[in-house]
C-alpha atoms as a PDB file:
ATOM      1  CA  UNK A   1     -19.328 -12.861 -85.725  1.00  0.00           C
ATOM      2  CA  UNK A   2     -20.710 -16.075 -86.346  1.00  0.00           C
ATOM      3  CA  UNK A   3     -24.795 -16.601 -85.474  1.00  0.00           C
ATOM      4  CA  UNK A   4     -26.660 -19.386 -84.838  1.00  0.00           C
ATOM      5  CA  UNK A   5     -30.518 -20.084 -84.780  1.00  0.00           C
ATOM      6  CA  UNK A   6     -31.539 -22.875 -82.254  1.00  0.00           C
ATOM      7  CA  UNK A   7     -34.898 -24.215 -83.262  1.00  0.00           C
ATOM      8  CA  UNK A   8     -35.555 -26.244 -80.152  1.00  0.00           C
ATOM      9  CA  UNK A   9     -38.603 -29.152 -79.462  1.00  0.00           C
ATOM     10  CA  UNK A  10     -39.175 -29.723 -75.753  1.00  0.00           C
ATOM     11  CA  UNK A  11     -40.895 -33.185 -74.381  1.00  0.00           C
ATOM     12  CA  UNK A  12     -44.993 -32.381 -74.353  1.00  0.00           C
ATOM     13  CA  UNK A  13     -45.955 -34.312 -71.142  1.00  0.00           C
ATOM     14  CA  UNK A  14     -49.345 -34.324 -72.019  1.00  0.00           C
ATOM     15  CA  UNK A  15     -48.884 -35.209 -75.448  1.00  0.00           C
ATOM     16  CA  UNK A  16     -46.264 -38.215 -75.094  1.00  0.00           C
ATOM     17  CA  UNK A  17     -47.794 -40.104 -78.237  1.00  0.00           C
ATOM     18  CA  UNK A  18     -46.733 -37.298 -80.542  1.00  0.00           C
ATOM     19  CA  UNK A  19     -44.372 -38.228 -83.240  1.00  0.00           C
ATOM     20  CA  UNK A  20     -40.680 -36.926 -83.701  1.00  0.00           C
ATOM     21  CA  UNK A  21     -39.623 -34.274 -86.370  1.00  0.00           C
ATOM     22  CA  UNK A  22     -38.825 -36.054 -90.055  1.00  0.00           C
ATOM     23  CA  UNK A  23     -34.902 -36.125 -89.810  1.00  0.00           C
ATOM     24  CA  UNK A  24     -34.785 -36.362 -94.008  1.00  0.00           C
ATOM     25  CA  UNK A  25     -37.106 -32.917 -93.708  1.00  0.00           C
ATOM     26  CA  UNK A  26     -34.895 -31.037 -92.367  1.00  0.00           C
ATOM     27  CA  UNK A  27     -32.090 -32.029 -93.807  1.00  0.00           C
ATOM     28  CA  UNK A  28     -33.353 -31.852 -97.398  1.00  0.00           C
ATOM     29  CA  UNK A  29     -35.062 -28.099 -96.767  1.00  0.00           C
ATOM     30  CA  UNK A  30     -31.916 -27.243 -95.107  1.00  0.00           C
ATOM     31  CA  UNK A  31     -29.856 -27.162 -98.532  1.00  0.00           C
ATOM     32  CA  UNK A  32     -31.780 -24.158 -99.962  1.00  0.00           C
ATOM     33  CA  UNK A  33     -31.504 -21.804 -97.093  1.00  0.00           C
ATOM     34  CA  UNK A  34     -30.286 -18.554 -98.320  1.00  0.00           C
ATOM     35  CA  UNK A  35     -26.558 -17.789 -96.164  1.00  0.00           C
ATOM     36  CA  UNK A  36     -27.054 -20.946 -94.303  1.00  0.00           C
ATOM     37  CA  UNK A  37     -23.569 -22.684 -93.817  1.00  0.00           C
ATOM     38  CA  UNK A  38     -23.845 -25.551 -92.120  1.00  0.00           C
ATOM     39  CA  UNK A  39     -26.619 -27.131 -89.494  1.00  0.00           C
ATOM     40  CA  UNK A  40     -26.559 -29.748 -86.864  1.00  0.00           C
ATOM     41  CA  UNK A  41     -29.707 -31.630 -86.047  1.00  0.00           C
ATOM     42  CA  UNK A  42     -29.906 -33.024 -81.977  1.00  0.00           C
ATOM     43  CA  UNK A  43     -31.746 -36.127 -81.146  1.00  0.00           C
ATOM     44  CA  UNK A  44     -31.972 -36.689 -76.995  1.00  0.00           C
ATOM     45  CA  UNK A  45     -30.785 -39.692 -76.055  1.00  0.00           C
ATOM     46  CA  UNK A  46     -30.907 -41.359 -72.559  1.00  0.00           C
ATOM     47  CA  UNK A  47     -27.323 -41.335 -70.798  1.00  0.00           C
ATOM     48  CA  UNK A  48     -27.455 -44.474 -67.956  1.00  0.00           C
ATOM     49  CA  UNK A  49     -23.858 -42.834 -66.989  1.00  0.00           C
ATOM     50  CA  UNK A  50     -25.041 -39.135 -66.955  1.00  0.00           C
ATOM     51  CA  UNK A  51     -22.997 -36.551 -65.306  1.00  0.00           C
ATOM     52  CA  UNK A  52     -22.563 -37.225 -61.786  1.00  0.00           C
ATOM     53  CA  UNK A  53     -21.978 -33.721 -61.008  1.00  0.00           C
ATOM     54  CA  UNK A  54     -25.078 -32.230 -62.609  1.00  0.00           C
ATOM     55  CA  UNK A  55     -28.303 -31.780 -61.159  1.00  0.00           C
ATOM     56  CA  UNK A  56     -31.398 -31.401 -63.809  1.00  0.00           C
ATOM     57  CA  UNK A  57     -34.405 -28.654 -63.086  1.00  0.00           C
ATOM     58  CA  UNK A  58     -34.789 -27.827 -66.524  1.00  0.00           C
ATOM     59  CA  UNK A  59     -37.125 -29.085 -69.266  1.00  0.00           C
ATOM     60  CA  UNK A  60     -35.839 -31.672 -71.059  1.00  0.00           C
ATOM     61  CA  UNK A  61     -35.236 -31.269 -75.210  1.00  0.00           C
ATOM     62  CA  UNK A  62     -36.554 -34.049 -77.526  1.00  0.00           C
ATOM     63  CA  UNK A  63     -34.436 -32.216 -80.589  1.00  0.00           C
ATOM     64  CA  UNK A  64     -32.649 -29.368 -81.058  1.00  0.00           C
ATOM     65  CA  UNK A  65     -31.598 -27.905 -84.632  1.00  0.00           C
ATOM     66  CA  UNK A  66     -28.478 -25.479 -84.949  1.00  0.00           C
ATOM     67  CA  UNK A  67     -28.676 -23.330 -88.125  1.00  0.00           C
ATOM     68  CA  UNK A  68     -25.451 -21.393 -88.743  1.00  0.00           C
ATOM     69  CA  UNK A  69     -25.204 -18.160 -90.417  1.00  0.00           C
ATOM     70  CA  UNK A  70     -22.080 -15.764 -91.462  1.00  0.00           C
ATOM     71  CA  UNK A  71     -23.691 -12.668 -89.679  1.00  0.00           C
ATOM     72  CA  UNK A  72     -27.074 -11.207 -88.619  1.00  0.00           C
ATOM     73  CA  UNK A  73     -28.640  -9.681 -91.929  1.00  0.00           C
ATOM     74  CA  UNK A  74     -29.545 -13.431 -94.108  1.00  0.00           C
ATOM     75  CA  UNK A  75     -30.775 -15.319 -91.060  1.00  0.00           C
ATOM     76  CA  UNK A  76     -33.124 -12.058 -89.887  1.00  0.00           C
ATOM     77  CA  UNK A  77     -34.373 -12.436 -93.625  1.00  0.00           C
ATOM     78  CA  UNK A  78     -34.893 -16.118 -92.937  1.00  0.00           C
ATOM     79  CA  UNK A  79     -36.771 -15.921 -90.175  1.00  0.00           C
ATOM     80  CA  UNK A  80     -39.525 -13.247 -91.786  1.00  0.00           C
ATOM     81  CA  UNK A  81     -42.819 -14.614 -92.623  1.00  0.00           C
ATOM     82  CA  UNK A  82     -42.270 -16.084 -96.365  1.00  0.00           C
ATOM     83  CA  UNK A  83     -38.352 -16.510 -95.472  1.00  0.00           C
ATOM     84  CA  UNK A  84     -37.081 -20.133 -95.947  1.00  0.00           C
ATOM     85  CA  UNK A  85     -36.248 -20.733 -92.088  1.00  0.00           C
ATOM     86  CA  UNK A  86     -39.991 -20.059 -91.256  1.00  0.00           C
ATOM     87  CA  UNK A  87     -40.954 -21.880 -94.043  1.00  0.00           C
ATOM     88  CA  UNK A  88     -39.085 -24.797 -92.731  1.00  0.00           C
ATOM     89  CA  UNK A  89     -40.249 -24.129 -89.285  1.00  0.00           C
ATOM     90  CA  UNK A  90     -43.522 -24.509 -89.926  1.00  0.00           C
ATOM     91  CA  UNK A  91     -43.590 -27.925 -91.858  1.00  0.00           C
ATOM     92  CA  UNK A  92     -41.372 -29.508 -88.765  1.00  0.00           C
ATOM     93  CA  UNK A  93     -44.007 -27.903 -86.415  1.00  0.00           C
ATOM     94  CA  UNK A  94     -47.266 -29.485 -88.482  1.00  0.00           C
ATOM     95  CA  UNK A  95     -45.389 -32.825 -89.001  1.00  0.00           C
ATOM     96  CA  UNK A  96     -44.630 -33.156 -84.977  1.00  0.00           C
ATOM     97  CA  UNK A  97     -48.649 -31.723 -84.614  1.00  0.00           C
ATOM     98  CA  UNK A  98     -47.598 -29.486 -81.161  1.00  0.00           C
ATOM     99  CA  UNK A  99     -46.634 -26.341 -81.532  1.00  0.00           C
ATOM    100  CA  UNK A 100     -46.759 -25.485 -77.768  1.00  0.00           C
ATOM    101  CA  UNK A 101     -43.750 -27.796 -77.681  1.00  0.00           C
ATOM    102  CA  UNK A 102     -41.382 -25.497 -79.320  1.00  0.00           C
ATOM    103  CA  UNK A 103     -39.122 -22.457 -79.267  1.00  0.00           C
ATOM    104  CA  UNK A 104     -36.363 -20.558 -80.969  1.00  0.00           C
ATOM    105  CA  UNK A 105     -33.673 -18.232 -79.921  1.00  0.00           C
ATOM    106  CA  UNK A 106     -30.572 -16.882 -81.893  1.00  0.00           C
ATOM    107  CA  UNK A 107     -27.112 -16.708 -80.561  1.00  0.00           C
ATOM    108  CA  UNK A 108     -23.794 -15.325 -81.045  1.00  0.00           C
ATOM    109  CA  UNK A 109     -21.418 -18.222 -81.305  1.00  0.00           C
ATOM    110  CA  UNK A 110     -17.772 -18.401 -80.285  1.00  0.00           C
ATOM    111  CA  UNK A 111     -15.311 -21.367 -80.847  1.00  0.00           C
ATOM    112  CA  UNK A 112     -12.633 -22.496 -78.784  1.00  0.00           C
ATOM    113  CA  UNK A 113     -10.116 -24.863 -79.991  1.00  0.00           C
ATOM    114  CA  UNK A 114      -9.893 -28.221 -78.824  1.00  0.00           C
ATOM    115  CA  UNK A 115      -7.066 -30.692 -79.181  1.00  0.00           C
ATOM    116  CA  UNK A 116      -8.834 -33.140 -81.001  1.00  0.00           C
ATOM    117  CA  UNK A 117     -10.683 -31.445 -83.750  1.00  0.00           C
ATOM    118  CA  UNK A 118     -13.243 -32.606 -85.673  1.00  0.00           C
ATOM    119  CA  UNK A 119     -12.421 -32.385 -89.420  1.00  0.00           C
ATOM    120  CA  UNK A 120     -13.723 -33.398 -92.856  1.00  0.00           C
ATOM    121  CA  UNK A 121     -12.646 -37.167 -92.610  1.00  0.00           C
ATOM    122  CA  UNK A 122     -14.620 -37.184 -89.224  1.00  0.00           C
ATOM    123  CA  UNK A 123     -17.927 -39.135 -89.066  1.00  0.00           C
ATOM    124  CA  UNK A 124     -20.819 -36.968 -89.555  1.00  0.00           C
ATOM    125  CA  UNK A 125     -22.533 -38.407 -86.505  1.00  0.00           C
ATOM    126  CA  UNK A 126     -21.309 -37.363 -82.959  1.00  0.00           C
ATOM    127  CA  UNK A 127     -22.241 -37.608 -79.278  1.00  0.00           C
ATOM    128  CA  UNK A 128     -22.997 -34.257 -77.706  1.00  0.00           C
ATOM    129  CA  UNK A 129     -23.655 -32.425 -74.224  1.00  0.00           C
ATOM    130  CA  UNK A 130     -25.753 -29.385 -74.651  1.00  0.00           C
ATOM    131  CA  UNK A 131     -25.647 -26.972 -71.691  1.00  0.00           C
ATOM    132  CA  UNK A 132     -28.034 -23.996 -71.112  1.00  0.00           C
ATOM    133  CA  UNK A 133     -28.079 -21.026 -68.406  1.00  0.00           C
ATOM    134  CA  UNK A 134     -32.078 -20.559 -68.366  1.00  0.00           C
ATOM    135  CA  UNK A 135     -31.941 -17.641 -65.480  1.00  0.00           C
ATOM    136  CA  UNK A 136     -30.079 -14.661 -65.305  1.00  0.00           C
ATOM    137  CA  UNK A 137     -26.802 -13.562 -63.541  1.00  0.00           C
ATOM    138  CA  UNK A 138     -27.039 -10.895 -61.033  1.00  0.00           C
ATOM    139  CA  UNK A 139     -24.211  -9.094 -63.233  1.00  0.00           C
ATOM    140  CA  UNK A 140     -23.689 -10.845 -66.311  1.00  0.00           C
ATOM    141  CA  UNK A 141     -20.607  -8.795 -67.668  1.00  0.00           C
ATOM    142  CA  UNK A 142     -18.976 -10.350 -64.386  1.00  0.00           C
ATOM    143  CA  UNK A 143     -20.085 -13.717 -65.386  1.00  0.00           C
ATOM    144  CA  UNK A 144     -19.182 -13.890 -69.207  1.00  0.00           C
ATOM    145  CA  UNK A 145     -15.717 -11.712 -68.224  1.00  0.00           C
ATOM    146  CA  UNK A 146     -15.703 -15.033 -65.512  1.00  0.00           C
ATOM    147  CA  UNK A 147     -17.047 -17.214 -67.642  1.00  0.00           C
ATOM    148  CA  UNK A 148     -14.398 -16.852 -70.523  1.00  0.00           C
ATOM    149  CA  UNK A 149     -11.749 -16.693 -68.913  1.00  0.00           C
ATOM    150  CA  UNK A 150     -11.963 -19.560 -66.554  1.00  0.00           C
ATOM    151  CA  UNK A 151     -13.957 -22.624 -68.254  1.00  0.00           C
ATOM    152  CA  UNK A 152     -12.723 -22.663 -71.884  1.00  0.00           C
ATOM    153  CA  UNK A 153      -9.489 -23.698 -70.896  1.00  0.00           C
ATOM    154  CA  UNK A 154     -10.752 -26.313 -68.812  1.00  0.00           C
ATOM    155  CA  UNK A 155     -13.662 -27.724 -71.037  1.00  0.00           C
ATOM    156  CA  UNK A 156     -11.181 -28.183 -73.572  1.00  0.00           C
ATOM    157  CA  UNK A 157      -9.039 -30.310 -71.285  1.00  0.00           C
ATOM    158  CA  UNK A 158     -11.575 -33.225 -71.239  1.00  0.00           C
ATOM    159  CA  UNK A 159     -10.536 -36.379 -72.449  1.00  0.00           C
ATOM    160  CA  UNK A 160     -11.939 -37.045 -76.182  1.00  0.00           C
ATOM    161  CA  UNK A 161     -13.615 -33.685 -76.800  1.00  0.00           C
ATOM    162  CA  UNK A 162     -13.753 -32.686 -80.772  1.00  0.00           C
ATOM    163  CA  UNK A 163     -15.548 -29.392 -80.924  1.00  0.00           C
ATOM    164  CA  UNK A 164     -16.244 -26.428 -78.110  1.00  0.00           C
ATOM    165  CA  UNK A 165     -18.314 -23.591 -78.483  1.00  0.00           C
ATOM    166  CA  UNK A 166     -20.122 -20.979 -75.960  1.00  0.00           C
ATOM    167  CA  UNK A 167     -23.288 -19.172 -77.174  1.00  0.00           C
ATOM    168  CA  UNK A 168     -24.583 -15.920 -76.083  1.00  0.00           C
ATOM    169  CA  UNK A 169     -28.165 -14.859 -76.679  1.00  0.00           C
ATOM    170  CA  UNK A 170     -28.817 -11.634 -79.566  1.00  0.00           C
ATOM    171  CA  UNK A 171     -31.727  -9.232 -79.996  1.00  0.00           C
ATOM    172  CA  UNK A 172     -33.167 -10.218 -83.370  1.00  0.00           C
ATOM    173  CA  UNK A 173     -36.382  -9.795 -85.523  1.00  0.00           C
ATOM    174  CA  UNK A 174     -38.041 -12.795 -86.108  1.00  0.00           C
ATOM    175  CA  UNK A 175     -41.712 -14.219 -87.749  1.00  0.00           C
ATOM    176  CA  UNK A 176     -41.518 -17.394 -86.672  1.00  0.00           C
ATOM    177  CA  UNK A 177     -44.574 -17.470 -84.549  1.00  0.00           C
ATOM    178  CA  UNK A 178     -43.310 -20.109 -81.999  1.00  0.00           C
ATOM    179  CA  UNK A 179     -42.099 -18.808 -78.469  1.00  0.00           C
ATOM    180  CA  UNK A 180     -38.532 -17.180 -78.229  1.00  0.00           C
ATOM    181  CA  UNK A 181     -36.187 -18.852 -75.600  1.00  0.00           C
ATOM    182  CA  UNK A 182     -34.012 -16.573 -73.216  1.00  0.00           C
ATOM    183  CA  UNK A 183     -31.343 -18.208 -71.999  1.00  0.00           C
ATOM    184  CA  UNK A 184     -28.391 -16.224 -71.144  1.00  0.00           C
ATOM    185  CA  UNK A 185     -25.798 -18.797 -72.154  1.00  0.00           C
ATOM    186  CA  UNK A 186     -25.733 -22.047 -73.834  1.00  0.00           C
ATOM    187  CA  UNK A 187     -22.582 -24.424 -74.529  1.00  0.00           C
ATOM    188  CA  UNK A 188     -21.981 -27.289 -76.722  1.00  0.00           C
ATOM    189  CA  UNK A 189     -19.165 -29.943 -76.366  1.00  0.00           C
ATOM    190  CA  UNK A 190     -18.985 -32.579 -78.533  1.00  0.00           C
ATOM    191  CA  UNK A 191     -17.733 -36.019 -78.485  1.00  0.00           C
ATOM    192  CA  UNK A 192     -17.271 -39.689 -80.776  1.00  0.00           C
ATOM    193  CA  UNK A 193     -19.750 -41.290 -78.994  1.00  0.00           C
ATOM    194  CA  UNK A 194     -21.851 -42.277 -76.003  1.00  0.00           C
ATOM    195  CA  UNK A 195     -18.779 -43.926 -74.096  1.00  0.00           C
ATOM    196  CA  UNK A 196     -16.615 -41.414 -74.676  1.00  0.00           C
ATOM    197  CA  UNK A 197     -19.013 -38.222 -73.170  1.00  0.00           C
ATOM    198  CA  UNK A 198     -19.623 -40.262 -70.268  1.00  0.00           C
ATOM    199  CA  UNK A 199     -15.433 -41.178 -69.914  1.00  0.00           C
ATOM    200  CA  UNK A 200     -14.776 -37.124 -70.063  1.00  0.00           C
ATOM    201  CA  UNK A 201     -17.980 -36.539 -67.279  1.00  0.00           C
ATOM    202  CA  UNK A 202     -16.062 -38.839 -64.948  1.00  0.00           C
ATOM    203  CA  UNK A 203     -12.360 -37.476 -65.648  1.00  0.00           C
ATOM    204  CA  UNK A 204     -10.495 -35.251 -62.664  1.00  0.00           C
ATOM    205  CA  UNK A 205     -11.127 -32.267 -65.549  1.00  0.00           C
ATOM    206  CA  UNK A 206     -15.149 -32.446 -64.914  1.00  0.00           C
ATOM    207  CA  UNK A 207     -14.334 -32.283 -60.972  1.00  0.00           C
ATOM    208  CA  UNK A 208     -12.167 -29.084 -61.596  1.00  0.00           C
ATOM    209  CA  UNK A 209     -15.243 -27.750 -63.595  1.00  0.00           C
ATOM    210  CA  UNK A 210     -17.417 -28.124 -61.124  1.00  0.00           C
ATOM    211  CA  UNK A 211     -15.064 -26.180 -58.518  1.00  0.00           C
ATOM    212  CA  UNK A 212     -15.171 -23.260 -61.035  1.00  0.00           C
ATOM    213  CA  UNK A 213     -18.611 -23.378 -61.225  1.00  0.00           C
ATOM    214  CA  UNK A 214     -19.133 -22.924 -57.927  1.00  0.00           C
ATOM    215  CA  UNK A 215     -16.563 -20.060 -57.779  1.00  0.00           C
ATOM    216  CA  UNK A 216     -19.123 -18.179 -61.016  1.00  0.00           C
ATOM    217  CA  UNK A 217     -20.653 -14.764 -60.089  1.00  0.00           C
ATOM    218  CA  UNK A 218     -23.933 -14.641 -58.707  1.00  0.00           C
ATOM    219  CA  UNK A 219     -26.329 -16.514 -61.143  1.00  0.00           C
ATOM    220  CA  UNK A 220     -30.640 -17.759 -60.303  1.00  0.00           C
ATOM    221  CA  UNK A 221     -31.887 -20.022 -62.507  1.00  0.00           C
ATOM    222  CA  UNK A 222     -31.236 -23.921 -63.675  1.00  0.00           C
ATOM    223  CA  UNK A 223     -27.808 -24.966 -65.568  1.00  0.00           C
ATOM    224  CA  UNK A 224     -29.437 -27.642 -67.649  1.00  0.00           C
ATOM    225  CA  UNK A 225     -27.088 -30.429 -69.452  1.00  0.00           C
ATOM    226  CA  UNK A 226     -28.509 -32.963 -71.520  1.00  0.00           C
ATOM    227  CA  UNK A 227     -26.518 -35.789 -73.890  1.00  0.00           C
ATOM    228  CA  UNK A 228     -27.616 -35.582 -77.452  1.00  0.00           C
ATOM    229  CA  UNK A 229     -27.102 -37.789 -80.825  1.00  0.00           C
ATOM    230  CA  UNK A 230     -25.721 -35.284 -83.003  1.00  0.00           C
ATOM    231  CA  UNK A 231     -25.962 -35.650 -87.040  1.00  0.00           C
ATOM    232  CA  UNK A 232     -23.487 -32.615 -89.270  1.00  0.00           C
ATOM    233  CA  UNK A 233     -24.310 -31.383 -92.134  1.00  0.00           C
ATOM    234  CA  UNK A 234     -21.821 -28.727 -93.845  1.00  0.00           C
ATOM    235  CA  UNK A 235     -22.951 -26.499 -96.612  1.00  0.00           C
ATOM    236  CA  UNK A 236     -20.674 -25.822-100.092  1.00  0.00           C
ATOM    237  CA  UNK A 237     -21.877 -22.124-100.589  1.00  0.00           C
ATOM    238  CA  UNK A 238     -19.883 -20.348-103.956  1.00  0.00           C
END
């Protein structure tokens, strides 16, 4: 199965005057990473539409990176000290100058299909909602078995969306010596653009959503959701 490494950089509110991670960074060092197939680099934006349904409690990302691997062994050897993930890491930590502001967490990915696919003539810049389930559920085979069966079909209903996937959290070695995040499950859904998120969070589909959501096993903890400019990068590996 698919993995993916989430190297995330939260909003430092007593450091607002920090700079933002060097876009051209990571995307140059991104090229040599051993097994690495393709990455997607997060910017937060500010959403005046938002999703009417959605109530924030969770800290807000600045930047999220998504590093995609084949399987578990090359990004494990990544991620040790001397490994080209934590040797990325590292210079996008020094050049934002907080590393208190960041964490990582690696996750098992699966894709749905969507009607609207995003393919290689697609612009490599997108609009996308990232989702995160920070707590725990009181059973969490319930919820996933839940979880699976109920929402894919739905999410993939909204008006516009390219791209669907639901991430579930993996034990995994790591040297990166930034905090490890533990959420149970994050999502991503992507979109063109700005107009077109914020057309699919007020469709009848989000409404439905939000009735199966309130229908989900017993869960404690925030459901963040947070709009994100989202720039591709895929990988030609021989």
């Amino acid at each position: 199965m698919e993995v993916c490494l989430f190297l995330i950089g939260y909003r430092n509110g007593m450091h607002p005057e920090r700079r933002d991670i060097d876009i051209s960074l990571i995307q140059a060092a991104s090229q040599n990473v051993d097994g690495l197939r393709r990455f997607v680099i997060h910017r937060s934006v500010e959403s005046a539409n938002g999703d009417p349904l959605s109530k924030e409690q969770a800290l807000k990302p600045r930047w999220v990176l998504q590093w995609y691997f084949d399987d578990l062994d090359p990004v494990e050897a990544a991620l040790q000290r001397g490994g080209a993930a934590h040797t990325i890491a590292e210079q996008t930590i020094d050049a934002a100058q907080d590393r208190l502001a960041f964490a990582q967490q690696l996750m098992a990915v699966r894709k749905f299909a969507t009607p609207n696919v995003l393919g290689p003539g697609n612009p490599s810049e997108k609009c996308t909602y990232l989702v995160g389930y920070e707590g725990e559920a009181h059973n969490f085979n319930a919820w996933l078995t839940h979880y699976l069966k109920h929402h894919p079909p739905l999410m993939a209903q909204l008006p516009g969306i390219r791209e669907l996937e639901i991430y579930t959290r993996v034990d995994y070695r790591t040297g990166l010596n930034i905090p490890q995040a533990t959420a149970m499950q994050r999502n991503k859904v992507v979109f063109d653009d700005p107009t077109a998120l914020a057309a699919a969070l007020a469709s009848p589909v989000r409404a439905q959503m939000k009735q199966d959501f309130d229908a989900f096993p017993p869960y404690s903890g925030p459901a963040s959701h947070f709009p994100m400019h989202s720039i591709y990068s895929n990988l030609k590996r021989t």
